[in-house]
N, C-alpha and C. Protein backbone atom coordinates (compact mmCIF):
# COMPACT_ATOMS: atom_id res chain seq x y z
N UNK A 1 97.50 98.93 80.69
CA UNK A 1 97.22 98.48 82.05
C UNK A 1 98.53 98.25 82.80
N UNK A 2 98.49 98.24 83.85
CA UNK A 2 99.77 98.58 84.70
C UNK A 2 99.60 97.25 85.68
N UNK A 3 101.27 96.30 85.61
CA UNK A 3 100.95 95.04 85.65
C UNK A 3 100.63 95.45 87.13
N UNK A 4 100.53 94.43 87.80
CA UNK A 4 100.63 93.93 89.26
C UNK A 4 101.52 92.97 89.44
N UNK A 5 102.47 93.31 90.76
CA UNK A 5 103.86 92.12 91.54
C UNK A 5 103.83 92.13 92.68
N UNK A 6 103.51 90.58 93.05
CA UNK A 6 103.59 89.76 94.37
C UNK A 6 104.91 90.36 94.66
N UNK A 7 105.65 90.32 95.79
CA UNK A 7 106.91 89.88 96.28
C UNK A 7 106.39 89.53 97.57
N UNK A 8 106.95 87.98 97.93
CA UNK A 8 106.54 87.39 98.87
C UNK A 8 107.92 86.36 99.11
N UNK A 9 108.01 87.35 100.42
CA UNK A 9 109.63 87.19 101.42
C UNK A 9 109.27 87.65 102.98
N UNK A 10 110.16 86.37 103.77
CA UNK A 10 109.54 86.89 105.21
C UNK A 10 110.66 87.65 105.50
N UNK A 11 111.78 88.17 104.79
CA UNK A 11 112.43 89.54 105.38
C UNK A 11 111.47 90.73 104.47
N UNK A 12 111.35 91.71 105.51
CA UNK A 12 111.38 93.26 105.36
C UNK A 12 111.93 94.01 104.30
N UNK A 13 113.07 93.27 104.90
CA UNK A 13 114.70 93.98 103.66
C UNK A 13 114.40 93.44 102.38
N UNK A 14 114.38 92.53 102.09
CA UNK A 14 114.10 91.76 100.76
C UNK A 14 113.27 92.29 99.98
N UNK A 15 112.04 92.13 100.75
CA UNK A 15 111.02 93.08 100.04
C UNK A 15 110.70 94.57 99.37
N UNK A 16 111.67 95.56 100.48
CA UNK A 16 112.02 96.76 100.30
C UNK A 16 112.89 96.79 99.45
N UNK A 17 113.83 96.09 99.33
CA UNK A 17 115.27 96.16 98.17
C UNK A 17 114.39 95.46 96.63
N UNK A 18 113.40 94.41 96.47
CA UNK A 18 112.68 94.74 95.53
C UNK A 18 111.64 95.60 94.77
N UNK A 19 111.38 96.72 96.22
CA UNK A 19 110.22 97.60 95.53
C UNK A 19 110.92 98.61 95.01
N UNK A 20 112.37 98.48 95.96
CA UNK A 20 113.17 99.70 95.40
C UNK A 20 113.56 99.70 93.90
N UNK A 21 114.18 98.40 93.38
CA UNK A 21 114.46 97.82 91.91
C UNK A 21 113.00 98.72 91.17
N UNK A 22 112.48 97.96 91.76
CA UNK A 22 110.77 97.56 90.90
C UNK A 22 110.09 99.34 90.70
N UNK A 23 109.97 99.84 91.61
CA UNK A 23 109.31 101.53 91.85
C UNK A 23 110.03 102.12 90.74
N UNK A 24 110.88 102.02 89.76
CA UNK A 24 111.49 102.80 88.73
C UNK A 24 110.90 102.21 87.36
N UNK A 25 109.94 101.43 87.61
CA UNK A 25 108.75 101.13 86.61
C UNK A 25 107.80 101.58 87.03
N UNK A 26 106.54 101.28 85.56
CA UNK A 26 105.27 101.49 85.81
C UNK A 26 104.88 100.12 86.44
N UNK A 27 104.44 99.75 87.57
CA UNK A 27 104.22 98.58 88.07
C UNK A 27 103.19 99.06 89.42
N UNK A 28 102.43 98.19 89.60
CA UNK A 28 101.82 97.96 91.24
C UNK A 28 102.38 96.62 92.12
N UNK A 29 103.01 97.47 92.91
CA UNK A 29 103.85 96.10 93.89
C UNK A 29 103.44 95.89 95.04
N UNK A 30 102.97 95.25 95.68
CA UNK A 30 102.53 94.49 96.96
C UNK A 30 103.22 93.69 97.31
N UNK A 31 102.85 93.40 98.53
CA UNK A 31 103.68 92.49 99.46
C UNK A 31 102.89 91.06 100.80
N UNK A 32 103.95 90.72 100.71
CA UNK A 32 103.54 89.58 101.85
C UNK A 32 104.68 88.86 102.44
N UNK A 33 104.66 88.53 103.71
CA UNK A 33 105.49 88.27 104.39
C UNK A 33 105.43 86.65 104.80
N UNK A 34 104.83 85.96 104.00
CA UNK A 34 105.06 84.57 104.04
C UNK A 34 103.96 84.11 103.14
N UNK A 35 104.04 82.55 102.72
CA UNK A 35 103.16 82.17 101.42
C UNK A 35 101.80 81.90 101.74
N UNK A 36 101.83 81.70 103.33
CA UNK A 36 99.83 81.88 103.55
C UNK A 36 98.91 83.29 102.91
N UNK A 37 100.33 84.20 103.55
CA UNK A 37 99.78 85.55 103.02
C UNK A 37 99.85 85.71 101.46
N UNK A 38 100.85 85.65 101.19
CA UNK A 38 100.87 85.33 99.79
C UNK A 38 99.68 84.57 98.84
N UNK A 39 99.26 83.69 99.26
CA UNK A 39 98.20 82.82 98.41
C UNK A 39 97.31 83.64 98.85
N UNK A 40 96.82 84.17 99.93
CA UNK A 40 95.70 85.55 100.22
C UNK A 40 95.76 86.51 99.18
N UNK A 41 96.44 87.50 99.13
CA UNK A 41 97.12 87.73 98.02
C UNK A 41 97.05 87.85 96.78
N UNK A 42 97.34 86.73 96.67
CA UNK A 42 96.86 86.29 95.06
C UNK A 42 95.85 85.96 94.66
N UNK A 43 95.13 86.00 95.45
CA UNK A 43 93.72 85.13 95.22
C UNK A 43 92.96 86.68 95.21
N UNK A 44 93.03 87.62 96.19
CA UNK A 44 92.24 89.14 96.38
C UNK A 44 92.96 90.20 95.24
N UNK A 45 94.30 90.15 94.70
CA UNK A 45 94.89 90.85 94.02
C UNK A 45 95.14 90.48 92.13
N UNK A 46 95.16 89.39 92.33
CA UNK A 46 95.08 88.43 91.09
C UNK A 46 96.76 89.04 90.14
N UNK A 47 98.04 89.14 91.16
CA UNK A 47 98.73 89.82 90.07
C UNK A 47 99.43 89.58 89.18
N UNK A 48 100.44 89.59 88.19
CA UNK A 48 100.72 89.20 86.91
C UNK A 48 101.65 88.64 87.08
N UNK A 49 102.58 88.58 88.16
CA UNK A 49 103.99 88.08 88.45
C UNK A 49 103.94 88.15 90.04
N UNK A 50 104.37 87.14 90.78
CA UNK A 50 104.50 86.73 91.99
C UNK A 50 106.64 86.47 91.46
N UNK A 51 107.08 87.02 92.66
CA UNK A 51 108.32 87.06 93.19
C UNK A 51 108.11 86.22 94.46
N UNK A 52 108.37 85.24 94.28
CA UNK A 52 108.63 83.67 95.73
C UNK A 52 109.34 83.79 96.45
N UNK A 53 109.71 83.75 97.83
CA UNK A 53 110.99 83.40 98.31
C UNK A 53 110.77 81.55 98.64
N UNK A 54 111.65 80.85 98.74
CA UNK A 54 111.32 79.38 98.87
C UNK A 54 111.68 79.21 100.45
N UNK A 55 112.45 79.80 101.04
CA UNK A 55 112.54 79.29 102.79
C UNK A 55 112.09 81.05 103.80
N UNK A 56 110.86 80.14 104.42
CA UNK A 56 109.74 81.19 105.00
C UNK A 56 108.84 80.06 105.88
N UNK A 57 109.12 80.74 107.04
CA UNK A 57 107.99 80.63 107.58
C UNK A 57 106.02 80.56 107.49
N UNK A 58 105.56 79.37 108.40
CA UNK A 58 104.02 79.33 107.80
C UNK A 58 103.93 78.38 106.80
N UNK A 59 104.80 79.19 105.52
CA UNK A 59 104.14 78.34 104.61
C UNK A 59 105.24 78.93 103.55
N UNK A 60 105.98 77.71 103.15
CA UNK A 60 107.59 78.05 102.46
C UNK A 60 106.92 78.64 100.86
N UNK A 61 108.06 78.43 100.37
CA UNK A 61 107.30 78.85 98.81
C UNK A 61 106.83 77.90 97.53
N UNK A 62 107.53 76.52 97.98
CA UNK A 62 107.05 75.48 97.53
C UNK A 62 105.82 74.80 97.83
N UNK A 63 105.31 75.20 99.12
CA UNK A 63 103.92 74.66 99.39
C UNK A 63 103.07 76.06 98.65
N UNK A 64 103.23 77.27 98.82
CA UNK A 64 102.12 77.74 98.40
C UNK A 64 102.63 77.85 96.77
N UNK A 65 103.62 77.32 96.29
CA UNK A 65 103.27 76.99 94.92
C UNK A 65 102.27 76.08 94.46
N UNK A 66 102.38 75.08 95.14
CA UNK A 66 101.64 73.84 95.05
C UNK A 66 99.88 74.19 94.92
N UNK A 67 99.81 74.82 96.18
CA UNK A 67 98.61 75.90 96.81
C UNK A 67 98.12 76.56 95.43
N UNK A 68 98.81 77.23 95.27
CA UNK A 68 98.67 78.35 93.69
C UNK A 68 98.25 77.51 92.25
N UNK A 69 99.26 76.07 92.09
CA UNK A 69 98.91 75.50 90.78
C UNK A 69 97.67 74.48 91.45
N UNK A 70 97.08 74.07 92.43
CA UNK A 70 96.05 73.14 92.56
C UNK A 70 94.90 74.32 92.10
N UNK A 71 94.61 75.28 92.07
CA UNK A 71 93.96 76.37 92.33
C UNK A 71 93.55 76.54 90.58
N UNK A 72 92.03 76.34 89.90
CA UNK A 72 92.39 76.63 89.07
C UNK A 72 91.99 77.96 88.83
N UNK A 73 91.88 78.94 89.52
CA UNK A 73 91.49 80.30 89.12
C UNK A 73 92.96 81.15 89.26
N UNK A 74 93.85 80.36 89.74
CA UNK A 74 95.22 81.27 89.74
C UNK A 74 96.25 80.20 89.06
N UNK A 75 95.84 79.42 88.76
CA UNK A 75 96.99 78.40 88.49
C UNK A 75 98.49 78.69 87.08
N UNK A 76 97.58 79.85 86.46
CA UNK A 76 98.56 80.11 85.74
C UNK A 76 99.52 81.27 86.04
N UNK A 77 99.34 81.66 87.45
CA UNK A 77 100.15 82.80 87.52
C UNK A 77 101.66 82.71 87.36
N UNK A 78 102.61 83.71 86.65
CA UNK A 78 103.83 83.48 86.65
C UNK A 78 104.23 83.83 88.02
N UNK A 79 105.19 82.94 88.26
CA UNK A 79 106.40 82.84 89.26
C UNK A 79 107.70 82.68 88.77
N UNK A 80 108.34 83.72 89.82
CA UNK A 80 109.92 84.33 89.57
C UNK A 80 110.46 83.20 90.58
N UNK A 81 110.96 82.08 90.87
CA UNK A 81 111.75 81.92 92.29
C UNK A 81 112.92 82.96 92.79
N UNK A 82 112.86 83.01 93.95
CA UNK A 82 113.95 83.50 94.72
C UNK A 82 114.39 82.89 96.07
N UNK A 83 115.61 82.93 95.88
CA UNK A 83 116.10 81.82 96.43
C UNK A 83 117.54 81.80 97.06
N UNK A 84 118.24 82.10 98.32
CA UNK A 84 119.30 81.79 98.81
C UNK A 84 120.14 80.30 98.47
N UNK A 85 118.50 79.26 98.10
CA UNK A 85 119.39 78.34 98.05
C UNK A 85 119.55 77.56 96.44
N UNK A 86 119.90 77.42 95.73
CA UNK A 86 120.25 77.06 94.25
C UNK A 86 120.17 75.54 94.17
N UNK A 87 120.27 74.92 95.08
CA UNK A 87 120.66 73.68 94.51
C UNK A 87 119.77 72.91 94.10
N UNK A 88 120.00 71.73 93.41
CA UNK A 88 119.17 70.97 92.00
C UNK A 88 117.96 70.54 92.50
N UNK A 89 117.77 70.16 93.75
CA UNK A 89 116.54 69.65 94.26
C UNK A 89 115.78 70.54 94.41
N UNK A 90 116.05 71.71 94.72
CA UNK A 90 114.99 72.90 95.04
C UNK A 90 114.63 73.30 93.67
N UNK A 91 115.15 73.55 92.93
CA UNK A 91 115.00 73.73 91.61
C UNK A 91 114.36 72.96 90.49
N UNK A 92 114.55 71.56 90.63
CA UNK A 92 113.63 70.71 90.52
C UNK A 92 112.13 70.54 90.71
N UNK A 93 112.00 70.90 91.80
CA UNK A 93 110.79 70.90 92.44
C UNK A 93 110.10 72.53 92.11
N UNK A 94 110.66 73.48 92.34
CA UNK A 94 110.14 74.27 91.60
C UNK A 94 109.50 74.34 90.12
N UNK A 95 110.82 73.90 89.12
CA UNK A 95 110.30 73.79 87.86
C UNK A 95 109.03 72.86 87.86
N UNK A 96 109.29 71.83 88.11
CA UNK A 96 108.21 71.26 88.08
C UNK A 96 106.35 71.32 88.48
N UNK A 97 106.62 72.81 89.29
CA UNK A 97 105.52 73.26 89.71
C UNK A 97 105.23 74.86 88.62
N UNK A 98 105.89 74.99 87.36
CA UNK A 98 105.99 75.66 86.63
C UNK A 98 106.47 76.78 86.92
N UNK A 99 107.54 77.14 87.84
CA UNK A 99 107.95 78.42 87.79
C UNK A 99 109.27 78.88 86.48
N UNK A 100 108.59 80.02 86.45
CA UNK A 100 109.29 80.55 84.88
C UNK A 100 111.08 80.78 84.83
N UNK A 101 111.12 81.31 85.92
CA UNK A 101 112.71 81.86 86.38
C UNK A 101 113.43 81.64 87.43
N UNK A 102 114.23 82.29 88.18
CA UNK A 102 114.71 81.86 89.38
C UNK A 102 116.15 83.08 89.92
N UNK A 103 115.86 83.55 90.69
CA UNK A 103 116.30 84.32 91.03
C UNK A 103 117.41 84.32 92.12
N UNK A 104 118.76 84.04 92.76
CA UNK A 104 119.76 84.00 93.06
C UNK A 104 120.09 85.10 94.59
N UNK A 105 119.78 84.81 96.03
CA UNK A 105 120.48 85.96 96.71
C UNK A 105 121.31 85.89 96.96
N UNK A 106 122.08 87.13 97.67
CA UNK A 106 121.59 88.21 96.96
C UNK A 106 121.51 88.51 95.56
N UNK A 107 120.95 89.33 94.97
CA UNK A 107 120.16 89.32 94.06
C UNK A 107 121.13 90.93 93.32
N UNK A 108 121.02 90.38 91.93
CA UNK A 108 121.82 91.75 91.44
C UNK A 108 120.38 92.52 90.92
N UNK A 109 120.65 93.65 90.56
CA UNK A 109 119.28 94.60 90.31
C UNK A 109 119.02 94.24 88.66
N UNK A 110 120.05 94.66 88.05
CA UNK A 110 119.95 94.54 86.08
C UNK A 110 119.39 93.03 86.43
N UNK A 111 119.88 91.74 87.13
CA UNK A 111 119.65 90.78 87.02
C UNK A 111 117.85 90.48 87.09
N UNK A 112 117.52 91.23 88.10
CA UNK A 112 116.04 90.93 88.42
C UNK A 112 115.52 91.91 87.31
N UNK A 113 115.74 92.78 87.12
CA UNK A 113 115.17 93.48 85.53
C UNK A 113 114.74 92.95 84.50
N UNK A 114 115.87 92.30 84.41
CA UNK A 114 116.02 91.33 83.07
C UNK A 114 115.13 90.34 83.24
N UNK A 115 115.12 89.42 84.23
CA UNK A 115 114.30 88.26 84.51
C UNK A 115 112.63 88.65 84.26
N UNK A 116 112.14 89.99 85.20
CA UNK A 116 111.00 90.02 85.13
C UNK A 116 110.79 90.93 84.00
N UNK A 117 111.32 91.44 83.11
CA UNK A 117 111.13 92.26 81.58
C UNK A 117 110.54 90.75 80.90
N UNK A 118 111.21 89.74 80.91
CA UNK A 118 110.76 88.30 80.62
C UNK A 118 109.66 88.11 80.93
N UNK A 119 108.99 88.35 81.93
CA UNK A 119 107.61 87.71 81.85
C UNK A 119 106.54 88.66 82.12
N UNK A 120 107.11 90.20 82.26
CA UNK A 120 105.55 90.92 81.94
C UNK A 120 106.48 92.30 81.67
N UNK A 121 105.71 93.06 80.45
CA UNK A 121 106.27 93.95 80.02
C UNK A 121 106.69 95.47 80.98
N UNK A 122 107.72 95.72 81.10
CA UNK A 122 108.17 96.90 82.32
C UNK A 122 108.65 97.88 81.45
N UNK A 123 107.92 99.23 81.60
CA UNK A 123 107.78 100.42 81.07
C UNK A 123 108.05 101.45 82.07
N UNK A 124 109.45 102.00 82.21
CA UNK A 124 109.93 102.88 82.67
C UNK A 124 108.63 104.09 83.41
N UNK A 125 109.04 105.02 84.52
CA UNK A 125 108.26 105.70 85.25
C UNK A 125 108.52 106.76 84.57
């Protein structure tokens, strides 16, 4: 079965520079441009790995985490954070809402490989 990946970022670019990474697997990648859409999303797509961005419009990525783990029909979905911003409080608050990883922009490519080979198996195209 061929996983399914959220990426949910209110840039364009972001999103495109991850499908670009991502399209050199066997994967189904979708998108959303902020975490309202995102929790839509996830809820109609059900996919195996959600890619977060945490500062977004609507609805940042910490609220629709929150959104996602109150939820118990999605509550276990893995989450990648991604994140311009690193510091301990954001990170904090993430972990604590169980996200698995955390992702650094800009973002190196082997780096996001590696991270999401971690939480759902990626089998070359």
């Amino acid at each position: 079965m061929i996983p399914t990946i959220l990426t949910v970022d209110d840039s364009r670019m972001i999103r495109k520079a991850l499908a670009r990474v991502l399209q050199k697997f066997q994967c189904r990648i979708i998108e959303a441009e902020d975490g309202a859409v995102g929790l839509d999303q996830t809820m109609a797509e059900r996919p195996d790995l959600i890619i977060l961005d945490y500062n977004m419009p609507v609805m940042d990525g910490v609220e629709m985490l929150e959104h996602l783990r109150a939820n118990a029909e999605i509550k276990s979905t893995k989450v990648i954070f991604l994140t311009a911003n690193s510091g301990p409080d954001i990170m904090k608050a993430a972990v604590s809402l169980g996200v698995r990883d955390y992702i650094v922009k800009p973002f190196n490519d082997d780096d996001l490989i590696a991270k999401v080979s971690r939480q759902i198996k990626l089998l070359p195209v």
